[in-house]
Protein backbone atom coordinates (compact mmCIF):
# COMPACT_ATOMS: atom_id res chain seq x y z
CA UNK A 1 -23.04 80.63 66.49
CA UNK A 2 -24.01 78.73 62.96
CA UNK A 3 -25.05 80.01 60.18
CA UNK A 4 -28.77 79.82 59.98
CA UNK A 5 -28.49 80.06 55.71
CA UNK A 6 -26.20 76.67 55.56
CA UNK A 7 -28.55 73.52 55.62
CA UNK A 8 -27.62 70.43 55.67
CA UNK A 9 -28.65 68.01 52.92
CA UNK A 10 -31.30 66.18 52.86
CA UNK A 11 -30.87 62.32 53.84
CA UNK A 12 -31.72 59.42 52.01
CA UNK A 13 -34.73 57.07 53.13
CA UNK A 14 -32.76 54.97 54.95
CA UNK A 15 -29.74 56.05 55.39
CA UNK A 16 -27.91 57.36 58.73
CA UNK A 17 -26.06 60.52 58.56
CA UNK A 18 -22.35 60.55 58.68
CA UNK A 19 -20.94 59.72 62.28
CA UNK A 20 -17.67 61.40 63.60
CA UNK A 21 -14.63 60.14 62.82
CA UNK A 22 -15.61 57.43 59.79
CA UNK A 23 -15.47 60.44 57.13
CA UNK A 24 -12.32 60.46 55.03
CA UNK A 25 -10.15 63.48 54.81
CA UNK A 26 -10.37 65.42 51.66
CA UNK A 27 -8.16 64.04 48.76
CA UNK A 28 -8.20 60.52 50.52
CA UNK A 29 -9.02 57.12 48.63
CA UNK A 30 -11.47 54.81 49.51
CA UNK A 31 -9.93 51.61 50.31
CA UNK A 32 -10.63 48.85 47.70
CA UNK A 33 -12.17 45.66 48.80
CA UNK A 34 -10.97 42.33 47.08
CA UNK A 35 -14.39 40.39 46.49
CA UNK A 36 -14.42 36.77 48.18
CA UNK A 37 -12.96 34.30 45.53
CA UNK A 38 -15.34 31.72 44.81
CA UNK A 39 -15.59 28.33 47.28
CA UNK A 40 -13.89 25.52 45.62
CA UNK A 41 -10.79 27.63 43.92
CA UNK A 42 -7.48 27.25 44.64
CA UNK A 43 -5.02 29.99 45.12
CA UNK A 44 -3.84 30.00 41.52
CA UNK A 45 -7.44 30.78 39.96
CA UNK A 46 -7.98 27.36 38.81
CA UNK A 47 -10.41 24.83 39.63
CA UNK A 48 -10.20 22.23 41.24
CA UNK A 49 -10.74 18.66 39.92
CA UNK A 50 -14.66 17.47 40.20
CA UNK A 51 -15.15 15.40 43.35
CA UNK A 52 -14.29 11.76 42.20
CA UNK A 53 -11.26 12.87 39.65
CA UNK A 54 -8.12 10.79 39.36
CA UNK A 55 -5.42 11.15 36.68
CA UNK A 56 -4.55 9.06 34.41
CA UNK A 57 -3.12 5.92 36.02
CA UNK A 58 -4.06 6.58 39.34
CA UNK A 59 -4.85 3.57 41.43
CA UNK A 60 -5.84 4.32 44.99
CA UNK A 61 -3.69 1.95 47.85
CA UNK A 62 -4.73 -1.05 48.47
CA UNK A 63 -6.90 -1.25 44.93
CA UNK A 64 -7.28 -4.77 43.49
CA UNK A 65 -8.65 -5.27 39.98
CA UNK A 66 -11.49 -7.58 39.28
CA UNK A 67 -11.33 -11.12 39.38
CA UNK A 68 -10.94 -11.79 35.39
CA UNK A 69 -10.21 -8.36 34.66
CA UNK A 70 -7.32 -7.87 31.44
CA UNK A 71 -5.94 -4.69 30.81
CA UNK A 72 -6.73 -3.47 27.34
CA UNK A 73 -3.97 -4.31 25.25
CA UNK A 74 -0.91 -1.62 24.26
CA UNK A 75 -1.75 0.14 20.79
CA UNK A 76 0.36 -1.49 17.61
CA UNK A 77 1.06 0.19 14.48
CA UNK A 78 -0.58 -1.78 11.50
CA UNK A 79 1.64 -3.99 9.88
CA UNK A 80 3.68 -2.69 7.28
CA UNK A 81 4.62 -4.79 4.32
CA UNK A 82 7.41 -6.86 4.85
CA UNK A 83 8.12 -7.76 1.36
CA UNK A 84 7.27 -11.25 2.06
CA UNK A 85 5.41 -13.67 -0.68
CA UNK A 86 1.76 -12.73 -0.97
CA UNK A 87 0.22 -13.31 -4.06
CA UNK A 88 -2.48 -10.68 -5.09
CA UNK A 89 -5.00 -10.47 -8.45
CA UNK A 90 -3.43 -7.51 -10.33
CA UNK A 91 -5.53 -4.26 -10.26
CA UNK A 92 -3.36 -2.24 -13.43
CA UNK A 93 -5.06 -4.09 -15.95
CA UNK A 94 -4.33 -2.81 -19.48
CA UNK A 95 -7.36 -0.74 -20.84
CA UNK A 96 -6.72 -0.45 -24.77
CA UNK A 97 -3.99 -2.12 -26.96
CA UNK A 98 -1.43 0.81 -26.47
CA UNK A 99 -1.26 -0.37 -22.72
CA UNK A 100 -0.23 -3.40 -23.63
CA UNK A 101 2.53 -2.82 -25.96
CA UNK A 102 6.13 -1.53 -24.53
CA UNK A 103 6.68 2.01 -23.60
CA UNK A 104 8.54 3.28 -26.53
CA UNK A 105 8.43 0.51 -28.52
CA UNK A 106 11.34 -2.18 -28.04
CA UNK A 107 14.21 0.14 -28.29
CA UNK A 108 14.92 -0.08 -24.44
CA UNK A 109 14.54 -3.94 -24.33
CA UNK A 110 18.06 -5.20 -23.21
CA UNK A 111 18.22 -2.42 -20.67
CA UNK A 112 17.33 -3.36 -17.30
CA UNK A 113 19.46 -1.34 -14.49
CA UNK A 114 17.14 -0.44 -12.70
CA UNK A 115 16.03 -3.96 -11.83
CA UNK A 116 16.32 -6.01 -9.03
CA UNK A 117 18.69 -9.08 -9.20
CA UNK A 118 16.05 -11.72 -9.45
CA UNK A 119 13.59 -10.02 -11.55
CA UNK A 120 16.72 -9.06 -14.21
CA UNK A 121 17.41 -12.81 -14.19
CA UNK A 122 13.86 -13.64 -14.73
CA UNK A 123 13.55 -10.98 -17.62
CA UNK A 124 16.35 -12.86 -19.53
CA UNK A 125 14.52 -16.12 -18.85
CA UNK A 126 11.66 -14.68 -20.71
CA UNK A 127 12.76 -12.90 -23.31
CA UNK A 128 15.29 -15.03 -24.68
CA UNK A 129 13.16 -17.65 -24.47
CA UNK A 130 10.96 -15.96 -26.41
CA UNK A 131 13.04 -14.64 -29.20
CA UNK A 132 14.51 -18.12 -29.50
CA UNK A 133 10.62 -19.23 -29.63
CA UNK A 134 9.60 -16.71 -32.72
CA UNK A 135 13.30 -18.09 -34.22
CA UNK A 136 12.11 -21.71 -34.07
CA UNK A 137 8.36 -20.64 -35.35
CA UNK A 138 9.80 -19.06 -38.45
CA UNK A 139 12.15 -22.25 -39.00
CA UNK A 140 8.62 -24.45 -38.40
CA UNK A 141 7.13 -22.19 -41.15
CA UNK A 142 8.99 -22.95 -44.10
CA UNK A 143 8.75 -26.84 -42.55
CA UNK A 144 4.73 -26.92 -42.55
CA UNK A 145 4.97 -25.28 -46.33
CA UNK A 146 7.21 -27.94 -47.12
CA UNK A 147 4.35 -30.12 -45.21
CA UNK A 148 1.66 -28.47 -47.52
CA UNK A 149 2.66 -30.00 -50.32
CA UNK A 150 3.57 -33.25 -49.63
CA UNK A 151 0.70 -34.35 -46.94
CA UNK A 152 -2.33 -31.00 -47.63
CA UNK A 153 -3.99 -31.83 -44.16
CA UNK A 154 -1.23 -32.63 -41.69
CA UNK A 155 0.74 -29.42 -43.58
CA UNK A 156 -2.33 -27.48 -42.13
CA UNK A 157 -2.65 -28.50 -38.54
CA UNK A 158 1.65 -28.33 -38.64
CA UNK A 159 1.16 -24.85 -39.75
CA UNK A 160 -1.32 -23.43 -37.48
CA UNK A 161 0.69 -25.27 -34.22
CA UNK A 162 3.19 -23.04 -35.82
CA UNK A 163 1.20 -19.86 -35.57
CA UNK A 164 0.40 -20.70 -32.26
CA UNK A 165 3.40 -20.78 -31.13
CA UNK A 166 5.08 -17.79 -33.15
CA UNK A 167 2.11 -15.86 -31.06
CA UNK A 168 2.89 -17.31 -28.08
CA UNK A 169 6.69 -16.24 -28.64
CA UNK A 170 5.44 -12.68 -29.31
CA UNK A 171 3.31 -12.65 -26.52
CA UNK A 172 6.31 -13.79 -24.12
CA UNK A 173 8.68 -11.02 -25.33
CA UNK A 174 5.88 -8.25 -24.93
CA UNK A 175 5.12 -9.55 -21.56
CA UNK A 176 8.64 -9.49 -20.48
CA UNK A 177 8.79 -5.78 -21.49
CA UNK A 178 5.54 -4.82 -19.38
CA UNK A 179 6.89 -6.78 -16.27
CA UNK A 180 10.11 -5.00 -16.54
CA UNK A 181 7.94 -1.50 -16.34
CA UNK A 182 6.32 -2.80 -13.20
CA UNK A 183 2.73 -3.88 -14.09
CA UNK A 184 1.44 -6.66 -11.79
CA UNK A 185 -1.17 -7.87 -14.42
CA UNK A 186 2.07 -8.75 -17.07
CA UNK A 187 3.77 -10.88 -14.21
CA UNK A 188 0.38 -12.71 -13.30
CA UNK A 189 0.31 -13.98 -17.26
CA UNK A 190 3.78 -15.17 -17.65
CA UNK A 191 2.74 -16.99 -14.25
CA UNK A 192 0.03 -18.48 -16.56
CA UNK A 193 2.38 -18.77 -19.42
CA UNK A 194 4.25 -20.89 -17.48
CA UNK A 195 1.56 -23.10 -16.65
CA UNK A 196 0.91 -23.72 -19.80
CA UNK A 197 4.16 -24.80 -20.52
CA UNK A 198 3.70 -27.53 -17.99
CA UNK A 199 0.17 -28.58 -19.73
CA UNK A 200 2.27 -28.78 -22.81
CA UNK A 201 4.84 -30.90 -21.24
CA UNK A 202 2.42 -33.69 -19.90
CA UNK A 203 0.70 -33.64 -23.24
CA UNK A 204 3.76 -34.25 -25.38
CA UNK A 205 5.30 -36.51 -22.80
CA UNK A 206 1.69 -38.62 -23.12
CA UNK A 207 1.62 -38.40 -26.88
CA UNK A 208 5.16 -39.67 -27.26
CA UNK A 209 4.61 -42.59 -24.78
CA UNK A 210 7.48 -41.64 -22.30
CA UNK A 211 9.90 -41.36 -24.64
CA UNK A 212 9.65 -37.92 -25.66
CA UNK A 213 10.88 -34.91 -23.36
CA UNK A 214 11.47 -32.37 -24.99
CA UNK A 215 9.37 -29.83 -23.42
CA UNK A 216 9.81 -30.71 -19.71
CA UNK A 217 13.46 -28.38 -20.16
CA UNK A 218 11.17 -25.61 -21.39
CA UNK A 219 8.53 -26.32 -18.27
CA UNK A 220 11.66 -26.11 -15.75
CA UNK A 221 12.77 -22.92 -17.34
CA UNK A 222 9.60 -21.07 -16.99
CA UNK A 223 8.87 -22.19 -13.59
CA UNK A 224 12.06 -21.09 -11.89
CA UNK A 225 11.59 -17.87 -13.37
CA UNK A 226 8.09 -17.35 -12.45
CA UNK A 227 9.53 -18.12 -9.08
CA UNK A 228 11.94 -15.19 -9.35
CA UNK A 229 9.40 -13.02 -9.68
CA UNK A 230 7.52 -13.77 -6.95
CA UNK A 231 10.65 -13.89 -4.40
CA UNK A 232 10.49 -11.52 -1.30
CA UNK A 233 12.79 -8.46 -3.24
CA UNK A 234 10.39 -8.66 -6.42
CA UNK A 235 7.54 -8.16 -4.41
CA UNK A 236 9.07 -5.41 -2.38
CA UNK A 237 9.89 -3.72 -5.75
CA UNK A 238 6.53 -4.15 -7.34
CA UNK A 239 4.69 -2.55 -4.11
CA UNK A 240 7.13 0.43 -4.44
CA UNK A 241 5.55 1.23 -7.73
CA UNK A 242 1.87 0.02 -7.04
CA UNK A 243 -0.13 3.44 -8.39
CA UNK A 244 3.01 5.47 -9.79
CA UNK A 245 2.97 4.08 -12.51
């Protein structure tokens, strides 16, 4: 006989009471349920490619390109310098009168180990060339004062050919000293130094009717080395230094 005081709960709207058999034992867990994984994933938990994927250099059988079709074409490194000629404006122009004197005056002017073999030939070139030019300026001096009194107006033309040229000398050795430093823009005038000394060739060889050469020897100094310093090595050695210096 039950218990009239025990009542049973009350049941939700809805909800159907408790059937023999389907209630767990006390202390018992509920079973878990693993929720459906989502359509479209594979076993590992990733996804799977979009309908329509390949990977890279997939071609399905049978595929033929279009007619006229070209590859692209394989990706090149730039070009690197090769050291080869290639003549370029300089861009280290000197920007007051210090830059263009030596570095340290002209105490380091016979040294030149660290040069290259064509560019230490071509420093010789032009500076003894251009000490023996202010030597044979100062010996034209004391020959145009000698001129000055004997014939006033040829003296003075004599004398300021004679300037010219001691300034030219100068000019030579301090460009010598800036090209052995590395500057571009001192190598582009001897380049034009040397050009003049073929415009002063012709013009003495037309003044003395043929007969006079004396400055072609000069010309063919200066132009082999100007060459020097534009050989493959020279250039190579001047790009190592571009904006170091």
């Amino acid at each position: 006989m039950s218990n009239t005081n025990e009542v049973p709960p009350p049941q939700q709207p809805g909800g159907r009471p408790p059937q023999p058999g389907n209630v767990p034992p006390a202390g018992s867990e509920a079973p878990r349920v693993t929720p459906p994984e989502p359509e479209g994933t594979l076993p590992d938990g990733n996804q799977p490619p979009h309908q329509g994927y390949q990977p890279p250099g997939y071609q399905a059988p049978g595929y033929q390109p279009p007619q006229g079709y070209q590859p692209p074409p394989e990706y090149q490194a730039p070009n690197q310098p090769s050291g080869g000629f290639r003549f370029e404006l300089p861009t280290d122009r000197p920007r007051s009168f210090n830059d263009a004197m030596p570095r340290g005056g002209f105490s380091g002017m016979f040294t030149v180990t660290w040069l290259p073999t064509e560019l230490k030939v071509a420093y010789w070139i032009w500076l003894i060339g251009g000490l023996l030019g202010l030597l044979g300026g100062v010996i034209g001096l004391f020959g145009s004062f000698v001129l000055l009194a004997v014939a006033p107006g040829l003296g003075f033309v004599v004398l300021l050919l004679v300037l010219l040229a001691l300034a030219l000398a100068a000019a030579q050795v301090i460009l010598a000293m800036k090209m052995k430093e590395g500057r571009e823009w001192a190598r582009f005038a001897l380049t034009i130094v040397a050009g003049i000394s073929l415009l002063l060739a012709i013009l003495n060889a037309s003044a003395a009717d043929g007969r006079g050469g004396g400055s072609w020897p000069s010309f063919v100094i200066s132009l082999v080395a100007t060459v020097l310093m534009w050989l493959p090595n020279s250039q190579a050695w001047f790009a190592s230094l571009r904006g170091r210096i």
